[in-house]
PDB file of N, CA and C in Angstrom:
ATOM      1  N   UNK A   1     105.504 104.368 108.582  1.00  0.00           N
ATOM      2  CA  UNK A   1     105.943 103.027 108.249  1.00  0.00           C
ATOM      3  C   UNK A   1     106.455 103.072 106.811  1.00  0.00           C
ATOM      4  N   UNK A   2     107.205 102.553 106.239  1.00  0.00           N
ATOM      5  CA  UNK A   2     108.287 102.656 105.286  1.00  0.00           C
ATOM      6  C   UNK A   2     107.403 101.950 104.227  1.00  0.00           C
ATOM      7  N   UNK A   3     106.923 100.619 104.428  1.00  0.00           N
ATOM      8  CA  UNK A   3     106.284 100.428 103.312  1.00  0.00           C
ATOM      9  C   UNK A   3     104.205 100.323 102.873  1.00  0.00           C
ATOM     10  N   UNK A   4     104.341  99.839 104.764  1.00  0.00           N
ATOM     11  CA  UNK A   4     102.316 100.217 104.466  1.00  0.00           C
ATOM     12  C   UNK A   4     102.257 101.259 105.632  1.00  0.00           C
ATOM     13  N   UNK A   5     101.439 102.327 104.700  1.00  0.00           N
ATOM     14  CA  UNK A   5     100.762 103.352 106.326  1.00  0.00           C
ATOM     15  C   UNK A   5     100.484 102.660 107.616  1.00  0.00           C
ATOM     16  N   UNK A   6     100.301 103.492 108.237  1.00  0.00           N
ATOM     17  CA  UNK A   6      99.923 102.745 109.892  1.00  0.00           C
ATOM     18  C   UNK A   6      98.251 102.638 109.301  1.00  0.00           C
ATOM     19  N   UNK A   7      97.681 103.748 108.668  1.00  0.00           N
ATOM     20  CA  UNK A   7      95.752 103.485 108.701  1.00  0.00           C
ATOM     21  C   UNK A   7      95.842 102.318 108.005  1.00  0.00           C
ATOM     22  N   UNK A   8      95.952 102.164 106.829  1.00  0.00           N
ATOM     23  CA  UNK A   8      96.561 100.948 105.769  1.00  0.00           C
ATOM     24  C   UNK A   8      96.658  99.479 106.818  1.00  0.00           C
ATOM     25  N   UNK A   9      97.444  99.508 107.556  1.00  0.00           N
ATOM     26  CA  UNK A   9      98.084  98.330 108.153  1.00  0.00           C
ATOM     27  C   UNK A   9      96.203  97.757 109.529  1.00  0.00           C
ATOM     28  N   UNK A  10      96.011  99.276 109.944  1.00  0.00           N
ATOM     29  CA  UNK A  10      95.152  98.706 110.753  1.00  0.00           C
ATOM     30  C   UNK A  10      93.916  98.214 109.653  1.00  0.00           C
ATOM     31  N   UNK A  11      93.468  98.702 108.877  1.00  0.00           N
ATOM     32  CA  UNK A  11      92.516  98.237 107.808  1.00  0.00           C
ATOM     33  C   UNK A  11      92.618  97.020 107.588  1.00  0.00           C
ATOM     34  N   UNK A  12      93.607  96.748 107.760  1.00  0.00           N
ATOM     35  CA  UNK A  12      93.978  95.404 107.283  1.00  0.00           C
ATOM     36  C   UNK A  12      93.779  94.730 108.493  1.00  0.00           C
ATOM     37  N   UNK A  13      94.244  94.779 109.919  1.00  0.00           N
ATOM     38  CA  UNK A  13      93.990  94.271 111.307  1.00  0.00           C
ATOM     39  C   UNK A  13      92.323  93.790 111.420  1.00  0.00           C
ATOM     40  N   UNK A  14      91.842  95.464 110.965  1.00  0.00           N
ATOM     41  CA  UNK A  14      90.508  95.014 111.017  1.00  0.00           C
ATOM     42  C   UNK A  14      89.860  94.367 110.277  1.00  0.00           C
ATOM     43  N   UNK A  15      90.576  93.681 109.189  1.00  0.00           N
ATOM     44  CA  UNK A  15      89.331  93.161 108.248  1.00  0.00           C
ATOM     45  C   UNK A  15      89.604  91.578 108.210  1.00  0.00           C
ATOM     46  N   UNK A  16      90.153  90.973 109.395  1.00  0.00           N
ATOM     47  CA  UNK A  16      90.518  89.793 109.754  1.00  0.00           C
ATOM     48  C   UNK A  16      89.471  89.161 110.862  1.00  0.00           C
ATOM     49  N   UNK A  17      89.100  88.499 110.463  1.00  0.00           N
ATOM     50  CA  UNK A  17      87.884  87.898 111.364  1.00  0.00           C
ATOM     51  C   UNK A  17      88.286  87.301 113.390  1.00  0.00           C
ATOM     52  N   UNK A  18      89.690  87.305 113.353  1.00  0.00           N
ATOM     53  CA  UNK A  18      90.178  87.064 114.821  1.00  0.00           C
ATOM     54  C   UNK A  18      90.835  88.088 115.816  1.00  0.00           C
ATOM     55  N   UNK A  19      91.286  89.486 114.920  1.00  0.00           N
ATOM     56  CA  UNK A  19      91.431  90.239 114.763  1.00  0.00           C
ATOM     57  C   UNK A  19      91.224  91.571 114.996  1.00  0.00           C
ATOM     58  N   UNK A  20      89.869  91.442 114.864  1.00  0.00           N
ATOM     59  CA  UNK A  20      89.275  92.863 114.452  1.00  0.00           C
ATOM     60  C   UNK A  20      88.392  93.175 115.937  1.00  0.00           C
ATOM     61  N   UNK A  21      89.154  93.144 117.161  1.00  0.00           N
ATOM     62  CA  UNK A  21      89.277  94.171 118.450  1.00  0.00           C
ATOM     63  C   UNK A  21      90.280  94.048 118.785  1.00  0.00           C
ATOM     64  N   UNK A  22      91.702  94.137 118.366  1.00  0.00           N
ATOM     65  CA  UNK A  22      92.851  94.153 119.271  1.00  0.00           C
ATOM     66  C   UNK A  22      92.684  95.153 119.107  1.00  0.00           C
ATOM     67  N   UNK A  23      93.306  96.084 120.339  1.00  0.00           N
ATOM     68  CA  UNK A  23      93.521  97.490 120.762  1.00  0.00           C
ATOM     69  C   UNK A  23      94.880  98.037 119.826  1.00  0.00           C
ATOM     70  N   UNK A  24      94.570  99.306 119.180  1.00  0.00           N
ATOM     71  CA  UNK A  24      95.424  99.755 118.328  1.00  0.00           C
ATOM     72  C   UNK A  24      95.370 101.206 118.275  1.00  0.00           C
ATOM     73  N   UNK A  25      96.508 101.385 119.102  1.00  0.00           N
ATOM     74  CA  UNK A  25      96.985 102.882 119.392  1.00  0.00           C
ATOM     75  C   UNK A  25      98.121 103.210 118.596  1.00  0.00           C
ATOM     76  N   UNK A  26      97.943 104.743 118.270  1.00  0.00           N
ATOM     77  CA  UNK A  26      98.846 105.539 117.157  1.00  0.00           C
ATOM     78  C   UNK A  26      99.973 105.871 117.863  1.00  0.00           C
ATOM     79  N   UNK A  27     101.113 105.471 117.285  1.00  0.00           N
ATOM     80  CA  UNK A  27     102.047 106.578 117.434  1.00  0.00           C
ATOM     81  C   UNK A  27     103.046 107.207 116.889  1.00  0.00           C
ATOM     82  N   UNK A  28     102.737 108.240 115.972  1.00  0.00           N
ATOM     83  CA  UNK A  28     103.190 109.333 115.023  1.00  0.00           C
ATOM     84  C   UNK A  28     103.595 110.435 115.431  1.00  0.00           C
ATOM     85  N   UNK A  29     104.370 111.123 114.052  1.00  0.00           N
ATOM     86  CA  UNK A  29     104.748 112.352 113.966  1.00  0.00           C
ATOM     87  C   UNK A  29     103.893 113.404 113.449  1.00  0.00           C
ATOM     88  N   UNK A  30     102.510 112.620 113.290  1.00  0.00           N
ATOM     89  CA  UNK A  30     101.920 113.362 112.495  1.00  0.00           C
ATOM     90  C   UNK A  30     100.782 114.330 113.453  1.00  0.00           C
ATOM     91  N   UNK A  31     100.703 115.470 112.977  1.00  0.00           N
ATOM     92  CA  UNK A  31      99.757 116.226 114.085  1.00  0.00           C
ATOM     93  C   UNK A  31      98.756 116.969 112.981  1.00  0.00           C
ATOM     94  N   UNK A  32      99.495 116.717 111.810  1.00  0.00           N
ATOM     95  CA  UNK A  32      98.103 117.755 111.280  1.00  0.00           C
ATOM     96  C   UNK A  32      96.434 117.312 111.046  1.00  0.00           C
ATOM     97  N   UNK A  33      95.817 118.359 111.112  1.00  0.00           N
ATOM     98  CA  UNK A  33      94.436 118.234 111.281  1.00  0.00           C
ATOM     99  C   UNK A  33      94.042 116.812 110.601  1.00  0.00           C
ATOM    100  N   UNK A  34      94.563 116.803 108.900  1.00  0.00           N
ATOM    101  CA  UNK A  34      94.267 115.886 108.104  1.00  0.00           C
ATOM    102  C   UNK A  34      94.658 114.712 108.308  1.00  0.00           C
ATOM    103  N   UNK A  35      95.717 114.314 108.664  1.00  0.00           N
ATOM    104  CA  UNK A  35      96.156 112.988 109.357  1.00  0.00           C
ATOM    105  C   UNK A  35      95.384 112.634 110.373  1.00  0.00           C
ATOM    106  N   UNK A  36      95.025 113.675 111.386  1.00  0.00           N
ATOM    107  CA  UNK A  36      94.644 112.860 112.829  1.00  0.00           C
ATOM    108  C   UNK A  36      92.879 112.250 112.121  1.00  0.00           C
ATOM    109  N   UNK A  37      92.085 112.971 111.499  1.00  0.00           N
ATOM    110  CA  UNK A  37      91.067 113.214 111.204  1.00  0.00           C
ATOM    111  C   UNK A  37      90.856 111.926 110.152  1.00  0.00           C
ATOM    112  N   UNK A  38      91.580 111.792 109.525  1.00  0.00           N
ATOM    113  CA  UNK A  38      91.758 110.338 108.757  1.00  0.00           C
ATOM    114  C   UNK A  38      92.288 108.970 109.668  1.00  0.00           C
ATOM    115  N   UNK A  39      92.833 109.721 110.497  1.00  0.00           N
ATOM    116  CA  UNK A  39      93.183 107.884 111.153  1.00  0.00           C
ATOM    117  C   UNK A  39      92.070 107.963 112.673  1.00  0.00           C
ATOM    118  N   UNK A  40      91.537 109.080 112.852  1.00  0.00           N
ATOM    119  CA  UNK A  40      90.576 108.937 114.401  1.00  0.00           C
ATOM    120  C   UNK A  40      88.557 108.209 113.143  1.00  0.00           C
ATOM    121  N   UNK A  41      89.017 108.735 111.910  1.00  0.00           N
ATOM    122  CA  UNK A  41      88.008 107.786 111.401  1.00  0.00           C
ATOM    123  C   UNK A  41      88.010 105.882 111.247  1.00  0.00           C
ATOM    124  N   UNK A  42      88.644 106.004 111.751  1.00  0.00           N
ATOM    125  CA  UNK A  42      89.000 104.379 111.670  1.00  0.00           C
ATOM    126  C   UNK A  42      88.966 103.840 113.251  1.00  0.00           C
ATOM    127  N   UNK A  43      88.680 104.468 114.156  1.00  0.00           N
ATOM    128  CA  UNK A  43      88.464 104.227 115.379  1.00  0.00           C
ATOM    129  C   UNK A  43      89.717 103.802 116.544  1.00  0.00           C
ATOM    130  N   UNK A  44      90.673 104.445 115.859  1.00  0.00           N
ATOM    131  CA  UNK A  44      91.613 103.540 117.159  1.00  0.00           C
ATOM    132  C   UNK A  44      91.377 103.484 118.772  1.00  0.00           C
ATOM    133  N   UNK A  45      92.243 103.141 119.370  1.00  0.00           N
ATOM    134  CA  UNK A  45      92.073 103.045 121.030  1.00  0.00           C
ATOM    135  C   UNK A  45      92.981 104.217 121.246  1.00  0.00           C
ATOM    136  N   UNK A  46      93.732 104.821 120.435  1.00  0.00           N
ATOM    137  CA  UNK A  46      94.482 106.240 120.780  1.00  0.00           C
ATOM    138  C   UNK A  46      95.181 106.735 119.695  1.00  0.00           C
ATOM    139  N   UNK A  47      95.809 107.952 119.997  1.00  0.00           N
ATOM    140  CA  UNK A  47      96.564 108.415 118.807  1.00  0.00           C
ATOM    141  C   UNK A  47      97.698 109.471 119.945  1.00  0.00           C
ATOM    142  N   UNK A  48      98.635 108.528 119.462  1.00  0.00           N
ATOM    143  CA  UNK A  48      99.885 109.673 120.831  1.00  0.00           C
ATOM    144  C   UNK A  48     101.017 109.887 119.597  1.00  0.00           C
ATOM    145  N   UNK A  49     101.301 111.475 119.961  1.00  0.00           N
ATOM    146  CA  UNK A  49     102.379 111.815 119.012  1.00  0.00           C
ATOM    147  C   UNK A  49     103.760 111.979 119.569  1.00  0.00           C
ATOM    148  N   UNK A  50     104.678 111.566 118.709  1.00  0.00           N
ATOM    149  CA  UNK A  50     106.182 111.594 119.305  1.00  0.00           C
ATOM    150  C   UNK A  50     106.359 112.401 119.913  1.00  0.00           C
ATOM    151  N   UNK A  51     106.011 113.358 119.911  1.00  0.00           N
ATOM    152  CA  UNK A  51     106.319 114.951 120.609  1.00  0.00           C
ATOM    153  C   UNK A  51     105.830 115.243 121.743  1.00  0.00           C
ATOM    154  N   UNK A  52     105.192 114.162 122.099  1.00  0.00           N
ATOM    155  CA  UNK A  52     105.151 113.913 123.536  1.00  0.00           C
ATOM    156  C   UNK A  52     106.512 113.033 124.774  1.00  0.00           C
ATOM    157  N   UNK A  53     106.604 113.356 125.922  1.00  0.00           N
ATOM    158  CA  UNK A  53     107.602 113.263 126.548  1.00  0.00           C
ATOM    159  C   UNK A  53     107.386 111.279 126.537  1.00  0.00           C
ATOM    160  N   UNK A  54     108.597 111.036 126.959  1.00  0.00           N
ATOM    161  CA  UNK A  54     108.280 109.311 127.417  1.00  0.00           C
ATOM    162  C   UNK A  54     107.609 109.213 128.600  1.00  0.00           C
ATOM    163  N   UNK A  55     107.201 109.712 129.206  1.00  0.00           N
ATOM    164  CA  UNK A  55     106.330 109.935 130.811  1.00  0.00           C
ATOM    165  C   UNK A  55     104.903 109.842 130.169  1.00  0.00           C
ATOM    166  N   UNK A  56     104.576 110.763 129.273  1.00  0.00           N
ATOM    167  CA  UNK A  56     102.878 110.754 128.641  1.00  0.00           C
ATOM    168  C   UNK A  56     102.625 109.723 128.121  1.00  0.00           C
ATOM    169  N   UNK A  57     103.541 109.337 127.230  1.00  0.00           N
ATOM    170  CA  UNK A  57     103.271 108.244 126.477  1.00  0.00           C
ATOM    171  C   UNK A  57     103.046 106.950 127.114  1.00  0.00           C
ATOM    172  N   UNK A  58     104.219 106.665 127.955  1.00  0.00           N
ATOM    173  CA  UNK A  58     103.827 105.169 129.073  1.00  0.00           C
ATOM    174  C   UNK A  58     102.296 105.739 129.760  1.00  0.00           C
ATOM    175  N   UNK A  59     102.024 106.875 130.245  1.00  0.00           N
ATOM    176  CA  UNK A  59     101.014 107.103 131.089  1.00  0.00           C
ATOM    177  C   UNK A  59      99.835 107.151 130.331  1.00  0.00           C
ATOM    178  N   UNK A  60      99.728 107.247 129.181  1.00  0.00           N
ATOM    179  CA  UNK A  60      98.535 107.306 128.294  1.00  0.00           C
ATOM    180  C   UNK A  60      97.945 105.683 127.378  1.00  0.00           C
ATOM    181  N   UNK A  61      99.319 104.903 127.741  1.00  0.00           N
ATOM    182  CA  UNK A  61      99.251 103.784 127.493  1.00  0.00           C
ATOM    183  C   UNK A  61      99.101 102.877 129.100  1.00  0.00           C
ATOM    184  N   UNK A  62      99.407 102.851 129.991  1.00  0.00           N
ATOM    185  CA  UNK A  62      99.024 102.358 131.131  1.00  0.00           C
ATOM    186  C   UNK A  62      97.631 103.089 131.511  1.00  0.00           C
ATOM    187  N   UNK A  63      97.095 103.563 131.158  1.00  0.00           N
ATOM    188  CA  UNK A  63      95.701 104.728 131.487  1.00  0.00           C
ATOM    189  C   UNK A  63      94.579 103.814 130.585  1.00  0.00           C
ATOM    190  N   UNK A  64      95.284 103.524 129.746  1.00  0.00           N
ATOM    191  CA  UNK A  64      94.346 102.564 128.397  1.00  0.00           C
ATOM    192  C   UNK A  64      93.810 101.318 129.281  1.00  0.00           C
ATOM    193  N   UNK A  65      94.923 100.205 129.740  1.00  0.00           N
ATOM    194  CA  UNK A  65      95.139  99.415 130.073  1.00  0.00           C
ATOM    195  C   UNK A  65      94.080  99.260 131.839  1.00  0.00           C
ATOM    196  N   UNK A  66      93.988 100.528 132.196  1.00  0.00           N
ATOM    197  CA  UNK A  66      94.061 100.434 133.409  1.00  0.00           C
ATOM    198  C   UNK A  66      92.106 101.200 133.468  1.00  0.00           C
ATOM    199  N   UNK A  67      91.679 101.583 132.368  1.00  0.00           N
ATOM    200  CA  UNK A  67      90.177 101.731 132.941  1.00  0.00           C
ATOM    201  C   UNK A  67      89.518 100.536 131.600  1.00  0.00           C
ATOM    202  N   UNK A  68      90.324  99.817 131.759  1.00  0.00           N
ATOM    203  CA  UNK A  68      89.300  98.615 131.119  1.00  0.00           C
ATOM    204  C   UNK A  68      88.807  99.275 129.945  1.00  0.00           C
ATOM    205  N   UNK A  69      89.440  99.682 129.483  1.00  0.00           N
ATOM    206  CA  UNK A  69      88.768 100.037 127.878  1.00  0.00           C
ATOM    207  C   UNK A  69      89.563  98.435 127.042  1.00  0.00           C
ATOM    208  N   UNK A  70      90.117  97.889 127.446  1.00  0.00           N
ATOM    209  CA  UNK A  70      90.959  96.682 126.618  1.00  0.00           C
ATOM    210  C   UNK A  70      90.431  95.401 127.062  1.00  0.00           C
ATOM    211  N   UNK A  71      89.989  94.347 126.768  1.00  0.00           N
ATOM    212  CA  UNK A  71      89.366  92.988 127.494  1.00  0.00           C
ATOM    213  C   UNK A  71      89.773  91.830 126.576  1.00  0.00           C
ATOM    214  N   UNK A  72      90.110  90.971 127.628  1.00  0.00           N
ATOM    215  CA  UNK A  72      91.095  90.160 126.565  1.00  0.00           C
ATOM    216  C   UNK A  72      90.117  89.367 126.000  1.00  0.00           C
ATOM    217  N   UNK A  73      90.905  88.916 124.344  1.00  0.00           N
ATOM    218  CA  UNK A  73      89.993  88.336 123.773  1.00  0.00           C
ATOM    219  C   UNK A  73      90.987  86.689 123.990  1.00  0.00           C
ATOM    220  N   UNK A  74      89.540  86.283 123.863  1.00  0.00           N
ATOM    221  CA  UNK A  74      89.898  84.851 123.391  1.00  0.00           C
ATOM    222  C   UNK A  74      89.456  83.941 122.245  1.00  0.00           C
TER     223      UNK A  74
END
Protein backbone atom coordinates (compact mmCIF):
# COMPACT_ATOMS: atom_id res chain seq x y z
CA UNK A 1 0.00 0.00 0.00
CA UNK A 2 1.54 3.30 -1.08
CA UNK A 3 0.88 5.18 1.90
CA UNK A 4 -0.09 2.88 5.20
CA UNK A 5 1.27 -0.84 5.32
CA UNK A 6 -1.37 -3.43 5.04
CA UNK A 7 -0.18 -4.63 9.10
CA UNK A 8 -0.44 -0.76 9.88
CA UNK A 9 -3.92 -0.43 8.26
CA UNK A 10 -5.25 -3.70 10.00
CA UNK A 11 -3.94 -2.34 13.51
CA UNK A 12 -5.86 0.20 12.96
CA UNK A 13 -9.17 -2.09 11.85
CA UNK A 14 -8.50 -3.68 14.98
CA UNK A 15 -8.36 -1.09 17.39
CA UNK A 16 -11.92 0.16 16.53
CA UNK A 17 -14.48 -1.01 18.82
CA UNK A 18 -17.15 -2.15 15.74
CA UNK A 19 -14.54 -3.38 13.92
CA UNK A 20 -12.31 -5.47 15.43
CA UNK A 21 -13.65 -9.12 13.81
CA UNK A 22 -14.06 -8.29 10.27
CA UNK A 23 -12.26 -10.97 8.43
CA UNK A 24 -8.94 -9.70 7.00
CA UNK A 25 -7.02 -11.60 4.53
CA UNK A 26 -3.51 -10.71 2.99
CA UNK A 27 -2.75 -10.22 -0.26
CA UNK A 28 0.93 -9.55 -1.10
CA UNK A 29 4.02 -9.84 -2.84
CA UNK A 30 5.63 -10.46 0.03
CA UNK A 31 6.92 -14.07 0.86
CA UNK A 32 9.77 -13.53 2.98
CA UNK A 33 10.05 -15.26 6.24
CA UNK A 34 10.07 -11.70 7.96
CA UNK A 35 7.05 -10.25 6.44
CA UNK A 36 4.83 -13.31 6.70
CA UNK A 37 5.99 -13.74 10.45
CA UNK A 38 5.16 -10.08 11.25
CA UNK A 39 1.81 -9.89 9.68
CA UNK A 40 0.64 -13.88 10.76
CA UNK A 41 1.44 -12.07 14.37
CA UNK A 42 -1.43 -9.98 14.11
CA UNK A 43 -3.78 -12.81 13.40
CA UNK A 44 -5.31 -12.47 10.06
CA UNK A 45 -8.01 -14.84 8.46
CA UNK A 46 -5.23 -15.48 5.64
CA UNK A 47 -2.25 -14.42 3.91
CA UNK A 48 -2.36 -15.28 -0.08
CA UNK A 49 0.51 -14.16 -2.23
CA UNK A 50 0.26 -12.74 -5.77
CA UNK A 51 2.17 -15.51 -7.06
CA UNK A 52 -0.44 -17.53 -6.74
CA UNK A 53 -2.70 -18.39 -9.85
CA UNK A 54 -6.36 -16.55 -9.90
CA UNK A 55 -7.94 -20.15 -9.38
CA UNK A 56 -6.09 -20.39 -5.67
CA UNK A 57 -6.79 -17.26 -4.76
CA UNK A 58 -10.79 -17.21 -5.47
CA UNK A 59 -10.52 -20.88 -3.98
CA UNK A 60 -8.76 -19.94 -0.82
CA UNK A 61 -11.08 -17.11 -0.44
CA UNK A 62 -14.41 -19.06 -1.14
CA UNK A 63 -12.81 -21.96 1.28
CA UNK A 64 -12.73 -19.03 4.02
CA UNK A 65 -16.24 -18.19 3.42
CA UNK A 66 -17.45 -21.61 3.08
CA UNK A 67 -16.23 -23.54 6.51
CA UNK A 68 -17.66 -20.82 8.60
CA UNK A 69 -14.60 -19.46 9.86
CA UNK A 70 -16.48 -15.80 9.00
CA UNK A 71 -20.00 -15.01 10.97
CA UNK A 72 -21.67 -12.07 10.31
CA UNK A 73 -21.49 -9.46 12.65
CA UNK A 74 -24.05 -7.27 13.62
Amino acid sequence: MPITPGPQVMKMIRSEHNADEIPIIFLTGKADTESVIAVMQLRPQGYLLKTMSKEEIVESIDKFFETNKWKNIQ
